[in-house]
N, C-alpha and C. Protein backbone atom coordinates (compact mmCIF):
# COMPACT_ATOMS: atom_id res chain seq x y z
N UNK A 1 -14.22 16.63 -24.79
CA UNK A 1 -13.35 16.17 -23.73
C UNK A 1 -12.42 15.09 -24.30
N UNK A 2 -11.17 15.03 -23.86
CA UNK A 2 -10.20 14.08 -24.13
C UNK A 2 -10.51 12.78 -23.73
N UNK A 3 -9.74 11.57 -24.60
CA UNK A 3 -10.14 10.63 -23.70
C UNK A 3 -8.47 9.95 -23.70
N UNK A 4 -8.57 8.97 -22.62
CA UNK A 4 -7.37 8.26 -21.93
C UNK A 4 -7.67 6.97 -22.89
N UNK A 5 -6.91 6.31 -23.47
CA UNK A 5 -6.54 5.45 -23.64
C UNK A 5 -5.38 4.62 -23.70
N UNK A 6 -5.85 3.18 -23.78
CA UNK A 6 -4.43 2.02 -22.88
C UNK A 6 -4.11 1.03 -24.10
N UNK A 7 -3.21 0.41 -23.53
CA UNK A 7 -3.05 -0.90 -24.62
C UNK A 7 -3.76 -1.96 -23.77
N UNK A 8 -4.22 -2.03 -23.17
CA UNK A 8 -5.14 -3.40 -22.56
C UNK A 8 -6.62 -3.35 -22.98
N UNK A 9 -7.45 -3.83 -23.00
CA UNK A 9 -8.75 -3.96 -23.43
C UNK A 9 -9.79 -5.04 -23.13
N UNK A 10 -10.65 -5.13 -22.65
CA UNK A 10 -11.78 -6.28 -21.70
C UNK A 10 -11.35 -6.62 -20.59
N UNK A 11 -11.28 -7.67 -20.62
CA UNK A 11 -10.98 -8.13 -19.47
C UNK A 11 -9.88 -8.54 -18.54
N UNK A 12 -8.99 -8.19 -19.99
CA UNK A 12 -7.38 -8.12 -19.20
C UNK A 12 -7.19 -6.61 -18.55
N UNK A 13 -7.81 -5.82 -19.02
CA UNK A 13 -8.00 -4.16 -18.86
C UNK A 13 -8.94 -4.50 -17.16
N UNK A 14 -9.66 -5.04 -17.27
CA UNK A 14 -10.28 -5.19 -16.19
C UNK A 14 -9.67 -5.74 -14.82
N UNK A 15 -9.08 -6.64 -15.10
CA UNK A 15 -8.23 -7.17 -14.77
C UNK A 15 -7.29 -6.69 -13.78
N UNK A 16 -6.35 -6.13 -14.41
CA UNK A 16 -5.29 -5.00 -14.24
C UNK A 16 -5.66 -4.12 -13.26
N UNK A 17 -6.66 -3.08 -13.98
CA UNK A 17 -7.02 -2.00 -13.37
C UNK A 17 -7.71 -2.97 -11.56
N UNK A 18 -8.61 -3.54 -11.93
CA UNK A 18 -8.99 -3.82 -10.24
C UNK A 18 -7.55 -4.31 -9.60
N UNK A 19 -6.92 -4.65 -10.17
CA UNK A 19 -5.39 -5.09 -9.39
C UNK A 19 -5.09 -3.81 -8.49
N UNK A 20 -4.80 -3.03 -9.65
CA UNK A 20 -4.14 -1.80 -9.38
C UNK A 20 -4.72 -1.03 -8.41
N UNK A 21 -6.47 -0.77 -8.69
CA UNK A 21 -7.30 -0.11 -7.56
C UNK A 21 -7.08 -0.43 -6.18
N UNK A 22 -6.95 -1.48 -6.25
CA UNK A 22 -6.68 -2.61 -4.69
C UNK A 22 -5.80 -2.32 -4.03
N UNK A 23 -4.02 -2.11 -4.76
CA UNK A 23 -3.17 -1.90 -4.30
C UNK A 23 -3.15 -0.52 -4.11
N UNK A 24 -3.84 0.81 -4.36
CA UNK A 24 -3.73 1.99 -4.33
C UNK A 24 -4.57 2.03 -3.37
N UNK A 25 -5.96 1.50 -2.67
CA UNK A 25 -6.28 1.37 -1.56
C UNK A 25 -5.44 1.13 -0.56
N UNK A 26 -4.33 -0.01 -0.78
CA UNK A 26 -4.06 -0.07 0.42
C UNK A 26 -2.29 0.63 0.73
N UNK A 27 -2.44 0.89 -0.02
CA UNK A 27 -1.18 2.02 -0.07
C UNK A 27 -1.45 3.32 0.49
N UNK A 28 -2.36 3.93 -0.01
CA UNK A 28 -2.82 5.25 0.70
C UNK A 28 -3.21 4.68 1.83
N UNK A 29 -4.27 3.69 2.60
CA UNK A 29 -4.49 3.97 3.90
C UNK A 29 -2.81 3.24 4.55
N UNK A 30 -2.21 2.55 4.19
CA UNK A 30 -0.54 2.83 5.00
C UNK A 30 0.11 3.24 4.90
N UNK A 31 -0.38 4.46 4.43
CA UNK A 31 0.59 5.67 4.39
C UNK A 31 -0.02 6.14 5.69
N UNK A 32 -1.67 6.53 5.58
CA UNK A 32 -2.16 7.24 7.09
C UNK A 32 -1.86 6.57 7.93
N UNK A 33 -1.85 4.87 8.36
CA UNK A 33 -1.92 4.35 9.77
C UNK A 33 -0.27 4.59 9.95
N UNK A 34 0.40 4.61 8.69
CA UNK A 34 2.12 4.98 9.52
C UNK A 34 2.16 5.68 9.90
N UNK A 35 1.62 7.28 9.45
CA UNK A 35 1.76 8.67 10.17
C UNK A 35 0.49 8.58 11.50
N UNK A 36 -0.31 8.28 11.31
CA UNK A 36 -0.86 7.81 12.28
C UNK A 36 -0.01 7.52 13.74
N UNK A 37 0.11 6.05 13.30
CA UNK A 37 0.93 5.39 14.41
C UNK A 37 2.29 6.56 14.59
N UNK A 38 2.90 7.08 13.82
CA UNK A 38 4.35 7.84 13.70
C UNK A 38 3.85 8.98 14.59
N UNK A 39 2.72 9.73 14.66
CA UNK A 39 2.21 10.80 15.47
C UNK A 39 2.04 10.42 16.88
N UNK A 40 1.61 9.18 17.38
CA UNK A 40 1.23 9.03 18.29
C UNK A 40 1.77 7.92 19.22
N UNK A 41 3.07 7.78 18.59
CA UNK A 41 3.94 6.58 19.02
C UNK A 41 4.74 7.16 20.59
N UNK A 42 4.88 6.27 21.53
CA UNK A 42 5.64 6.40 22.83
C UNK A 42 6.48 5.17 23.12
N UNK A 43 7.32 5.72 24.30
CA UNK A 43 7.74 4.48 24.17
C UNK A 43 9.60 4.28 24.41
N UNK A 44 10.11 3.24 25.27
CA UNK A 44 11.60 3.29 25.01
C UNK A 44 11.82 3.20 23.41
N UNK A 45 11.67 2.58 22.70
CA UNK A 45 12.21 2.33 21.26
C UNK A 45 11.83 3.75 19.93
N UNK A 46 10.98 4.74 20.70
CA UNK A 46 10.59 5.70 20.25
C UNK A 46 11.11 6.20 18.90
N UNK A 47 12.63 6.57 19.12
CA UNK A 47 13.28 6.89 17.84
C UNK A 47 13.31 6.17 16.67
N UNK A 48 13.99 5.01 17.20
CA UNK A 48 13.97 4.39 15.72
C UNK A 48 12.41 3.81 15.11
N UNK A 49 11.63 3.63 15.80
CA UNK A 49 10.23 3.02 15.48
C UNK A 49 9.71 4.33 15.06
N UNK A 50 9.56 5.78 15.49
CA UNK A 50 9.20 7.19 14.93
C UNK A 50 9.62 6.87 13.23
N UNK A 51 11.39 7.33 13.39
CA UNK A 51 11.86 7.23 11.84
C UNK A 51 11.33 6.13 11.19
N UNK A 52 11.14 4.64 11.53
CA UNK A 52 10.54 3.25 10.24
C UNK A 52 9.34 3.68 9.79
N UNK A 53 8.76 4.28 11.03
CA UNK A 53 7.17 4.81 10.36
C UNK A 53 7.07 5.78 8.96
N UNK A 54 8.43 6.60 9.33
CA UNK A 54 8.45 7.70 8.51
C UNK A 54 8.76 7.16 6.84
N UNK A 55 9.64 5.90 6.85
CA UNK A 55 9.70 5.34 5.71
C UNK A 55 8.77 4.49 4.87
N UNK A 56 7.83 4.01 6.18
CA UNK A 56 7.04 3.11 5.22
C UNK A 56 5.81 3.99 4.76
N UNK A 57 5.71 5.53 5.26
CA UNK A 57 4.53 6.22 4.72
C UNK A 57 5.56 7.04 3.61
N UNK A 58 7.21 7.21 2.95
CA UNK A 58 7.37 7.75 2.33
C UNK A 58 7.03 6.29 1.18
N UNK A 59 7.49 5.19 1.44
CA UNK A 59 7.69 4.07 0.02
C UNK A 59 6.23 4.43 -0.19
N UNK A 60 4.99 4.46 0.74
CA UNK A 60 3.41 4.36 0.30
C UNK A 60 3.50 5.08 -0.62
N UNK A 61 3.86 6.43 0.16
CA UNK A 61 3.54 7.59 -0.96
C UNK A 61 3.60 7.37 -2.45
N UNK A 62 5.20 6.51 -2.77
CA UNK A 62 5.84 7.17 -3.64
C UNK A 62 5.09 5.90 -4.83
N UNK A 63 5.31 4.93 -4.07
CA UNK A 63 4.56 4.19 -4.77
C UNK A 63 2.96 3.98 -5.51
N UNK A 64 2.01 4.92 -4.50
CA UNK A 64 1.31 5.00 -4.75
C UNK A 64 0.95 5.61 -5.81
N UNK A 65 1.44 7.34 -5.99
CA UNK A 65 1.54 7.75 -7.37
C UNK A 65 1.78 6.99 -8.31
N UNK A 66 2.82 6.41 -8.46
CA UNK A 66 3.06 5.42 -9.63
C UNK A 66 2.05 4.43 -10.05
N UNK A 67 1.31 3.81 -9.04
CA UNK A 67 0.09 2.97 -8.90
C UNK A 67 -0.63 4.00 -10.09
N UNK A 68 -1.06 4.79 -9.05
CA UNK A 68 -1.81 5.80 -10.01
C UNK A 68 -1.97 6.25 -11.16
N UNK A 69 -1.06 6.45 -11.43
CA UNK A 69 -0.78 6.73 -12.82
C UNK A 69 -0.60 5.90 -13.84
N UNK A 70 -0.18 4.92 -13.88
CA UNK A 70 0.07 3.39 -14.53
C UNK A 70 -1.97 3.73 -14.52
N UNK A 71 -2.60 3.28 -13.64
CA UNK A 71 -4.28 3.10 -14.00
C UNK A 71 -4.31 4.52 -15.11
N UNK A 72 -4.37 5.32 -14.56
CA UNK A 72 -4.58 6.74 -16.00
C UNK A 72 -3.97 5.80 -17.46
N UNK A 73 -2.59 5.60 -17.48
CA UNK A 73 -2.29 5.36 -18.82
C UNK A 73 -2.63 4.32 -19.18
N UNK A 74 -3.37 3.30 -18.42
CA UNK A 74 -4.07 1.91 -19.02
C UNK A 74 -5.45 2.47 -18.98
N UNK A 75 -5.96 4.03 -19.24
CA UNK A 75 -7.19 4.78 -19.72
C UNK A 75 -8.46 4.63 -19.10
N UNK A 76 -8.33 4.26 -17.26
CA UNK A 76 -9.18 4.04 -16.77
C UNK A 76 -8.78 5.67 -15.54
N UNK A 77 -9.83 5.56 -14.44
CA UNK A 77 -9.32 6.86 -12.93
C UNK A 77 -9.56 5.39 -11.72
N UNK A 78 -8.23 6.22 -11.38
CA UNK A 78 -7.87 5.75 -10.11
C UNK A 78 -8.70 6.36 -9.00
N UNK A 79 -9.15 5.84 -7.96
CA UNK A 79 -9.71 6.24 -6.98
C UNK A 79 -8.96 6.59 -5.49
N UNK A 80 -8.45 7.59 -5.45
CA UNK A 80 -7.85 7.89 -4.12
C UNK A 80 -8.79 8.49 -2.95
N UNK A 81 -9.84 9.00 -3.25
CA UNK A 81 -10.95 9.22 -2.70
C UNK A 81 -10.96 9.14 -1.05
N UNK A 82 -11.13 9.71 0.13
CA UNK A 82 -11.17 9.36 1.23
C UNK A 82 -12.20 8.49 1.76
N UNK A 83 -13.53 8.82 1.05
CA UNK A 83 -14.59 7.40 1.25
C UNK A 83 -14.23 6.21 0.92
N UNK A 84 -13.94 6.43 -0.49
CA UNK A 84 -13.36 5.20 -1.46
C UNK A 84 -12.08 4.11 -0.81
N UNK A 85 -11.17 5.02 0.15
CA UNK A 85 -10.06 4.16 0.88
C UNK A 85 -10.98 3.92 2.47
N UNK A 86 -11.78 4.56 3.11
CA UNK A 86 -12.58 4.31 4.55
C UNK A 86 -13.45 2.91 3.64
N UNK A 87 -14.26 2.97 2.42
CA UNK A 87 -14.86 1.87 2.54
C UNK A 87 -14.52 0.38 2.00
N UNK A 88 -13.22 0.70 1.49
CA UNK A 88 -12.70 -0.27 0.95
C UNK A 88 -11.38 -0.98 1.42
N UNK A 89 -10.67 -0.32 2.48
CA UNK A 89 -9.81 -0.52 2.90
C UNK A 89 -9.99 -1.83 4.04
N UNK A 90 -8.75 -2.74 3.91
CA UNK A 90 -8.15 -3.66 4.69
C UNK A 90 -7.72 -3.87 5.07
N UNK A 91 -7.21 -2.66 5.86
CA UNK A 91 -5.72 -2.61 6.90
C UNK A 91 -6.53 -2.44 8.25
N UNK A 92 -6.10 -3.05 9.38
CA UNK A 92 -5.91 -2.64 10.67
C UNK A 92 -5.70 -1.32 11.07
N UNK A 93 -6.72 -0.61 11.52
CA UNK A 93 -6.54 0.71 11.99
C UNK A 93 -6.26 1.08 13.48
N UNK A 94 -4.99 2.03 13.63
CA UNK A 94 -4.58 2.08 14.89
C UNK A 94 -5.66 2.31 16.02
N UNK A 95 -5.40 2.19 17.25
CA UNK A 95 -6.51 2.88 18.28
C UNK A 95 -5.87 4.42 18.51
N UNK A 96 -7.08 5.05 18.92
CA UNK A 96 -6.84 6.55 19.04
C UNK A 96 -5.71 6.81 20.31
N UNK A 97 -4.79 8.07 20.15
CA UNK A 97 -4.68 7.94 21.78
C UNK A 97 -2.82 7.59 21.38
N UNK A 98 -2.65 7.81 22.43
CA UNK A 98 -0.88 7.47 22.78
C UNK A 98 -0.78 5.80 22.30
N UNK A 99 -0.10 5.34 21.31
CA UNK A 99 0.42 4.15 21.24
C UNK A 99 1.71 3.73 21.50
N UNK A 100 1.76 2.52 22.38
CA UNK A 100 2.97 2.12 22.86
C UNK A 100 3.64 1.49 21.76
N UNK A 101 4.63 1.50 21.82
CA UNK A 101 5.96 0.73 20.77
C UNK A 101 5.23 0.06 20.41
N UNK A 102 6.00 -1.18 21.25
CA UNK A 102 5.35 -2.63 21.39
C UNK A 102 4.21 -2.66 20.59
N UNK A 103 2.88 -2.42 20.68
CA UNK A 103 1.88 -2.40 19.93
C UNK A 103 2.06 -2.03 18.63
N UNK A 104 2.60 -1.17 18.22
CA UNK A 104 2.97 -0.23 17.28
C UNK A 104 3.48 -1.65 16.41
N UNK A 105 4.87 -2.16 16.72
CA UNK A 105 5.68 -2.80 16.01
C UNK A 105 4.57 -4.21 15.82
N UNK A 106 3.77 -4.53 16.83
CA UNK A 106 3.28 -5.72 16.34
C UNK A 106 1.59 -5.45 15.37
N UNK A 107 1.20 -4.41 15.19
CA UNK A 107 0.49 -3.79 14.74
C UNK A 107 0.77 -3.95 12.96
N UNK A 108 2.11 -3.15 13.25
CA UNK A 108 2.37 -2.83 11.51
C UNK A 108 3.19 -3.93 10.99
N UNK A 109 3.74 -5.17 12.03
CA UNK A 109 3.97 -6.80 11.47
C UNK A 109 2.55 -6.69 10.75
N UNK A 110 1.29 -7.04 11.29
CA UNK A 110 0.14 -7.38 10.71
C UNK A 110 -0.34 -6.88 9.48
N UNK A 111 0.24 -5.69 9.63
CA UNK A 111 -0.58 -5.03 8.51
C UNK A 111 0.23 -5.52 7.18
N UNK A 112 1.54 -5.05 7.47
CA UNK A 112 2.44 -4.99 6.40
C UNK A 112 2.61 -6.87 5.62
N UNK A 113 1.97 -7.42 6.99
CA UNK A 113 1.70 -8.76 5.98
C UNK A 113 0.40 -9.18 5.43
N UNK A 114 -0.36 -8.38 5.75
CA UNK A 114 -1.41 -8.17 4.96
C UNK A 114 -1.27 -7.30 3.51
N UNK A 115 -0.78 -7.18 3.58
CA UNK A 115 -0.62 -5.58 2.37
C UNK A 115 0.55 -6.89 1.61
N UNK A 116 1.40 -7.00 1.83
CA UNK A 116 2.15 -8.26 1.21
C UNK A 116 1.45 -8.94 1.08
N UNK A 117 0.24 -10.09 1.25
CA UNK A 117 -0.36 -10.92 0.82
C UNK A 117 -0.63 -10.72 -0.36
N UNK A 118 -1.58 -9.95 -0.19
CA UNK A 118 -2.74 -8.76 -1.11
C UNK A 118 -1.76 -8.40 -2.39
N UNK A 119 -0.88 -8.09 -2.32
CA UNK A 119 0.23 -7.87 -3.40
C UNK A 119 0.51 -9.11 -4.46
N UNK A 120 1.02 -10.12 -3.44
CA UNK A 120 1.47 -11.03 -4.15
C UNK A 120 -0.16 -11.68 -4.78
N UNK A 121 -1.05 -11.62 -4.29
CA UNK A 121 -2.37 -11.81 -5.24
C UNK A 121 -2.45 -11.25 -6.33
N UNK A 122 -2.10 -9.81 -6.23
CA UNK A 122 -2.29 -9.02 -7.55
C UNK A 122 -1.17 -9.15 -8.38
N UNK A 123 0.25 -9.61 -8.05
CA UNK A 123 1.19 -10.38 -9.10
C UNK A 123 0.92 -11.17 -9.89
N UNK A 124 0.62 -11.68 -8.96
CA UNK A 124 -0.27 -13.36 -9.77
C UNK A 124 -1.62 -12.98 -11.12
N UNK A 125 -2.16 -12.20 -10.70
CA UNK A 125 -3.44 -11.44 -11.38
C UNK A 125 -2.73 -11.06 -12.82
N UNK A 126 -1.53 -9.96 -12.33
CA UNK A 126 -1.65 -9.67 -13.57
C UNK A 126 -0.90 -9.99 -14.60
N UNK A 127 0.05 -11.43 -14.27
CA UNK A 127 0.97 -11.78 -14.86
C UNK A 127 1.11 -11.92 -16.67
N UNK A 128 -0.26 -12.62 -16.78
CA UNK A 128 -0.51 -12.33 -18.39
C UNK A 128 -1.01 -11.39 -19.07
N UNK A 129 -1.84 -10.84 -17.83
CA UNK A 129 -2.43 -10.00 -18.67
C UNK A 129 -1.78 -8.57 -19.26
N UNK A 130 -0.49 -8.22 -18.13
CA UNK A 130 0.04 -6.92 -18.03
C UNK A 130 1.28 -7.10 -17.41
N UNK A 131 3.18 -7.21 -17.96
CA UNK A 131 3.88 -7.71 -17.06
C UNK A 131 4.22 -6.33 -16.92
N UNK A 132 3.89 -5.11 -17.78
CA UNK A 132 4.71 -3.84 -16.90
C UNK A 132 3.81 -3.69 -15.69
N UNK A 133 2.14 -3.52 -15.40
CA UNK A 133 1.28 -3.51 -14.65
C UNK A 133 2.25 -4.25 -13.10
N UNK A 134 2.21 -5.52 -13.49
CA UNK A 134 3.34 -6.71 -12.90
C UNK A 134 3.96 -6.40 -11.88
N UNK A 135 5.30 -5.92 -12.80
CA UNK A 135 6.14 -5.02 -12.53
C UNK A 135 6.19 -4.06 -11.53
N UNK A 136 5.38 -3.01 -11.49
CA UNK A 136 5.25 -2.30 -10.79
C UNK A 136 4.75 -2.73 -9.37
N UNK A 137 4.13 -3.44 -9.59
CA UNK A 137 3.59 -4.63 -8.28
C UNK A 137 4.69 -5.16 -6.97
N UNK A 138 5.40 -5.84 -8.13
CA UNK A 138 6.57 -6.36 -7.52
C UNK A 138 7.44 -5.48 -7.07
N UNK A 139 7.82 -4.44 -7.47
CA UNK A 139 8.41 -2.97 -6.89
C UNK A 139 7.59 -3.24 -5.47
N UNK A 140 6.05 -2.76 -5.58
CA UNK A 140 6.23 -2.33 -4.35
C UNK A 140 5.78 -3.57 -3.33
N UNK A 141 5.96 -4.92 -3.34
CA UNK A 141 6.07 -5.94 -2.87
C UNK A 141 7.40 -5.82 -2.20
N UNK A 142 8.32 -5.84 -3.03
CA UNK A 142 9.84 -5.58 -2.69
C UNK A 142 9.80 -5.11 -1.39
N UNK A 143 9.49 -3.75 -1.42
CA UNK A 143 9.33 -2.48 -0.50
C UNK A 143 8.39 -2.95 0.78
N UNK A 144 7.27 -3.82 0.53
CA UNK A 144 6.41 -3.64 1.68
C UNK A 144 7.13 -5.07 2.47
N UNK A 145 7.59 -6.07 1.65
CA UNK A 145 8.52 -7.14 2.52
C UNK A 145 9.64 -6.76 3.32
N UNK A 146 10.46 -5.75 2.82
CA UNK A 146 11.92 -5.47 3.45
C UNK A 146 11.15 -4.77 4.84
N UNK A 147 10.18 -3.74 4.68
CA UNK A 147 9.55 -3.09 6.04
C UNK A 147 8.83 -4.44 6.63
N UNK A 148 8.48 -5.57 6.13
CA UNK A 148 7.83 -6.45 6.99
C UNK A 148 8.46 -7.24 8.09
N UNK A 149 9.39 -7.35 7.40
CA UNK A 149 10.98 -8.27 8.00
C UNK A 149 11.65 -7.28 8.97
N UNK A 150 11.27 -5.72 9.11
CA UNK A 150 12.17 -5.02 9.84
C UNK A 150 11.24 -4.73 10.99
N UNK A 151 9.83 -4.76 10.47
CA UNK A 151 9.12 -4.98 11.98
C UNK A 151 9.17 -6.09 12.56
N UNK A 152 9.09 -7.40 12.41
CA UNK A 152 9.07 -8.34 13.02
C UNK A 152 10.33 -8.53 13.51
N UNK A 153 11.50 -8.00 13.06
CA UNK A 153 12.66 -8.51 14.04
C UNK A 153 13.01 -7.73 14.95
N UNK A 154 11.73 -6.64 15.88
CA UNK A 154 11.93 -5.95 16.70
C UNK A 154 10.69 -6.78 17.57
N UNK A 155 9.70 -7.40 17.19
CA UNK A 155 9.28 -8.46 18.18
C UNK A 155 9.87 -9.20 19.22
């Protein structure tokens, strides 16, 4: 069998990779609570709050792969796992059932500043050890702030 290997090694490798695991947790589950919430959203503001949903589960997506893969080429497996994101995950999960706007928008304020926290932790993490790792971080920091700022100014 082949093996994966990285340019990082101990504990900067360690390092990294739990960074990375963390943020691929919480990327995949906000990808589901957007389509989630995006499935089951009502409401006067319907349209445009439908479509934001639709973007912040495409940046998850897209980002997430990249997450992903960055862990493969630093020669470790990423865990996308559906247990692995149910038992590890830290996002606010919608309630079942018709969700109103309103809820909706103050819902994914919370989350999305949670998921931004959590980010800027893992910036910080991997600054010496890994600045492309970093990098990629801050990408999707970028991404989860501009959607943070666009829910809250519908509060």
């Amino acid at each position: 069998m082949a093996t994966i290997t990285g340019p990082l090694t101990g504990d900067a490798k360690n390092t990294v990779v739990e960074a990375l695991q963390g943020a691929l947790v919480d990327l995949i589950d906000l990808s589901l609570v957007a389509k989630q919430s995006h499935w089951n959203l009502i409401g006067s503001h319907f349209r445009p709050i439908h479509l934001q949903l639709d973007e912040v589960t495409d940046l998850a997506r897209t980002h997430m792969d990249t997450i992903a893969e960055r862990v493969v080429a630093l020669g470790a497996n990423p865990d996308g796992r559906a247990a692995t994101v149910s038992r590890e995950t830290k996002l606010q999960q919608p309630d079942g059932g018709w969700l109103e706007d309103g809820k909706v928008v103050a819902t994914m304020t919370d989350i999305l500043g949670g998921v931004s926290k959590r980010m800027y932790e893992r910036i910080a993490a991997t600054e010496e050890a890994d600045p492309v790792s970093q990098d990629l971080l801050i990408a999707v920091a970028q991404d989860v702030d501009k959607q943070h700022w666009m829910f809250q100014a519908q509060r």
